[in-house]
N, C-alpha and C. Protein backbone atom coordinates (compact mmCIF):
# COMPACT_ATOMS: atom_id res chain seq x y z
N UNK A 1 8.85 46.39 4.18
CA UNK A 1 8.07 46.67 5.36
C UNK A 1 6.70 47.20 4.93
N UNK A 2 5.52 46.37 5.47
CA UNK A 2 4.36 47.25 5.08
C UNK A 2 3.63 48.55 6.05
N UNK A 3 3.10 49.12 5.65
CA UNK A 3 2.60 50.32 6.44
C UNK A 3 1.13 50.26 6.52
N UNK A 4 0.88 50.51 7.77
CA UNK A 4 -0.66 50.91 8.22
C UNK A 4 -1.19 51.88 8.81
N UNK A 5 -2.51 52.51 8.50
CA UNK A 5 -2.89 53.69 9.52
C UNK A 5 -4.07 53.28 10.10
N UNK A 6 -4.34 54.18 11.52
CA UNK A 6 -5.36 54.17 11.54
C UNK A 6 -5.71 55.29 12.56
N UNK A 7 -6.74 55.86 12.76
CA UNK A 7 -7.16 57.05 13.39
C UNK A 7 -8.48 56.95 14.49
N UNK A 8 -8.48 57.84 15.21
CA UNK A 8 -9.53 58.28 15.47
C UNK A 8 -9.33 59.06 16.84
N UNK A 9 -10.43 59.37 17.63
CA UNK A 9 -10.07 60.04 19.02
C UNK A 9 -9.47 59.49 20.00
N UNK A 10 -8.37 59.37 20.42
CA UNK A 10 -7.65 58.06 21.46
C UNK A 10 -7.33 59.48 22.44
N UNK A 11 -8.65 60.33 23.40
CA UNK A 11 -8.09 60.62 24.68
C UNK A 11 -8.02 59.82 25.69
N UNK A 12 -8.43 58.81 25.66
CA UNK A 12 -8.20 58.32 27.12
C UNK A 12 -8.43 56.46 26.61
N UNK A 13 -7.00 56.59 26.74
CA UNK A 13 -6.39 55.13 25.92
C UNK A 13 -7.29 53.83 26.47
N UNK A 14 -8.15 53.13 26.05
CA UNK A 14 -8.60 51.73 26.95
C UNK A 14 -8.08 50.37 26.22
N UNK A 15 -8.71 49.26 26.83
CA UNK A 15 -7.99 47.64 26.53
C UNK A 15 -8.69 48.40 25.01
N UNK A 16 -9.57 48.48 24.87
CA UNK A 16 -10.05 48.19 23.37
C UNK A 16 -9.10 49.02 21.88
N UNK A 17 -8.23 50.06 22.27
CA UNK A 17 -7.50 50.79 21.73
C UNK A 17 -6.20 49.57 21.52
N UNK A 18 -6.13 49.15 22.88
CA UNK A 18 -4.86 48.22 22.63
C UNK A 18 -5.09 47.22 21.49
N UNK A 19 -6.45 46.48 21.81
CA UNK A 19 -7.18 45.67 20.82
C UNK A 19 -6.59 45.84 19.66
N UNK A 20 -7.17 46.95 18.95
CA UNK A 20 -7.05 47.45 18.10
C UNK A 20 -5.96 47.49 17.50
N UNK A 21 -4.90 48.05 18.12
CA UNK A 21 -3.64 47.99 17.44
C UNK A 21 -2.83 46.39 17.41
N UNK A 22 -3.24 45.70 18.32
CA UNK A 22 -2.81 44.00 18.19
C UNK A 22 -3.59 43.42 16.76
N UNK A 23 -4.62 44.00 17.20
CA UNK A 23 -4.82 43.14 15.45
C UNK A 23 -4.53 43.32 14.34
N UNK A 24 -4.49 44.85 14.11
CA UNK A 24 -3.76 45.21 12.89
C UNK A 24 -2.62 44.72 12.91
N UNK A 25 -1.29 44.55 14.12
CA UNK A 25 -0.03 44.04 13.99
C UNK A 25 -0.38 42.39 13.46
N UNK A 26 -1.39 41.96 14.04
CA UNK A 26 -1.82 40.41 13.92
C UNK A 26 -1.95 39.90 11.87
N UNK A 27 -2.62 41.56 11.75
CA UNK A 27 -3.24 41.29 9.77
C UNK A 27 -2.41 41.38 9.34
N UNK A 28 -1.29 42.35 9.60
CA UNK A 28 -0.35 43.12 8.71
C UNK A 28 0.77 42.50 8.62
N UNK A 29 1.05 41.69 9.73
CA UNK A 29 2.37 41.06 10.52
C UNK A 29 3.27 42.36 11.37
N UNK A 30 4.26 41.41 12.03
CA UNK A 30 4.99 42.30 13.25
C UNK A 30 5.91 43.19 12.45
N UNK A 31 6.13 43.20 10.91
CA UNK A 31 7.25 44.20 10.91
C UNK A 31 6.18 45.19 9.99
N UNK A 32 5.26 45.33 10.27
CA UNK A 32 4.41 46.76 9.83
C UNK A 32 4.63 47.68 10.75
N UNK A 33 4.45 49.25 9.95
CA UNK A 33 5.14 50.30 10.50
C UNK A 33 3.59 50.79 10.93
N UNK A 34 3.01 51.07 11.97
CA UNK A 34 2.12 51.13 12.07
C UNK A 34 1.60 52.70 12.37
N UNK A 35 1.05 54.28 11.46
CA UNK A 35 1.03 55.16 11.67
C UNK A 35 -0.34 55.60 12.43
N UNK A 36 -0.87 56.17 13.56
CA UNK A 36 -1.85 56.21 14.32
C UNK A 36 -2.20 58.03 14.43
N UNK A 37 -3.27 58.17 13.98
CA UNK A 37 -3.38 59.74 13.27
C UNK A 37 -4.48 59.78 14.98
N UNK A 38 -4.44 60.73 15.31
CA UNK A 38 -5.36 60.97 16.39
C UNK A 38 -6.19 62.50 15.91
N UNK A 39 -7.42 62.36 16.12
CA UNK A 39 -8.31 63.39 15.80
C UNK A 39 -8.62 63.58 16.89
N UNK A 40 -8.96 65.53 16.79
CA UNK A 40 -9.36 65.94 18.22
C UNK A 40 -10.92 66.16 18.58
N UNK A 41 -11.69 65.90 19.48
CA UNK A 41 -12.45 65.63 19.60
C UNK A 41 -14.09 66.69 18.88
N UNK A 42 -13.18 67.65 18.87
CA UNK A 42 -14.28 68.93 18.37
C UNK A 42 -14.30 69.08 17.07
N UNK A 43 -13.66 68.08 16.71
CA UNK A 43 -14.18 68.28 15.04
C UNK A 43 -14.76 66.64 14.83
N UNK A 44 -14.38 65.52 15.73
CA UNK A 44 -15.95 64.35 15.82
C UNK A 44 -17.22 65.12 16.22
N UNK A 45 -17.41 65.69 17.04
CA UNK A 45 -18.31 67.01 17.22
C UNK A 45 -19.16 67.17 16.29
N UNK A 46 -18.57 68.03 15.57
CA UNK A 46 -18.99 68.52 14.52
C UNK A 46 -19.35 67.39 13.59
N UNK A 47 -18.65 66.72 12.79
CA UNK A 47 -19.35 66.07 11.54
C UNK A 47 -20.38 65.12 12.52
N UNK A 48 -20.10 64.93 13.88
CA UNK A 48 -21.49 64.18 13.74
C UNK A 48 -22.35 64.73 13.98
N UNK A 49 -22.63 66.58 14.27
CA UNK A 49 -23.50 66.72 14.15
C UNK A 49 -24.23 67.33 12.87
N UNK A 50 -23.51 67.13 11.69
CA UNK A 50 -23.24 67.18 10.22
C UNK A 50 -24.22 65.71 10.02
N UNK A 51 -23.86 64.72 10.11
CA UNK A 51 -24.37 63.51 10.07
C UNK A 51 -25.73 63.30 10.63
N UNK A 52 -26.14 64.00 11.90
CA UNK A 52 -27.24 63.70 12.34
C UNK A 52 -28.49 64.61 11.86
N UNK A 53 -28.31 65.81 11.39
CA UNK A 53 -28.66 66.78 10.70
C UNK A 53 -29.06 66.30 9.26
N UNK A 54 -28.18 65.66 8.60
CA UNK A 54 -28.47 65.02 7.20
C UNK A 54 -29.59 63.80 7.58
N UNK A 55 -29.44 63.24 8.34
CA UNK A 55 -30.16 62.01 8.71
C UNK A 55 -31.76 62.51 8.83
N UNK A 56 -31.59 63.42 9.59
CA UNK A 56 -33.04 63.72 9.97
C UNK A 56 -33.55 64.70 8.98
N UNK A 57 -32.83 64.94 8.22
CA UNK A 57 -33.61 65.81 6.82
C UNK A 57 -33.89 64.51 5.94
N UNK A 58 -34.01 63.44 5.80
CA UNK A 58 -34.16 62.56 5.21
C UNK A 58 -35.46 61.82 5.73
């Protein structure tokens, strides 16, 4: 069985989340175990405003 992850902020589930997980079942095939890490939103927050901070010191 192969295994996959993938992450990010999923509060408020849309078609494109579904997307998402159809295609990985689509790359991986149907008997991938598929692990889905959810990050909470206040720490995307933060590094991006880590990211935008670096950007503009540049």
């Amino acid at each position: 069985m192969k295994r996959a992850i993938t992450f990010g902020v999923f509060d408020l589930f849309h078609y494109g989340h579904l997307k998402l997980y159809q295609n990985i079942k689509k790359v991986c095939g149907l008997d991938t175990f598929l692990v889905v890490a959810v990050q909470d939103s206040e720490f995307i927050k933060k590094q991006s405003q880590m990211l935008i901070s670096i950007i503009q010191q540049k």
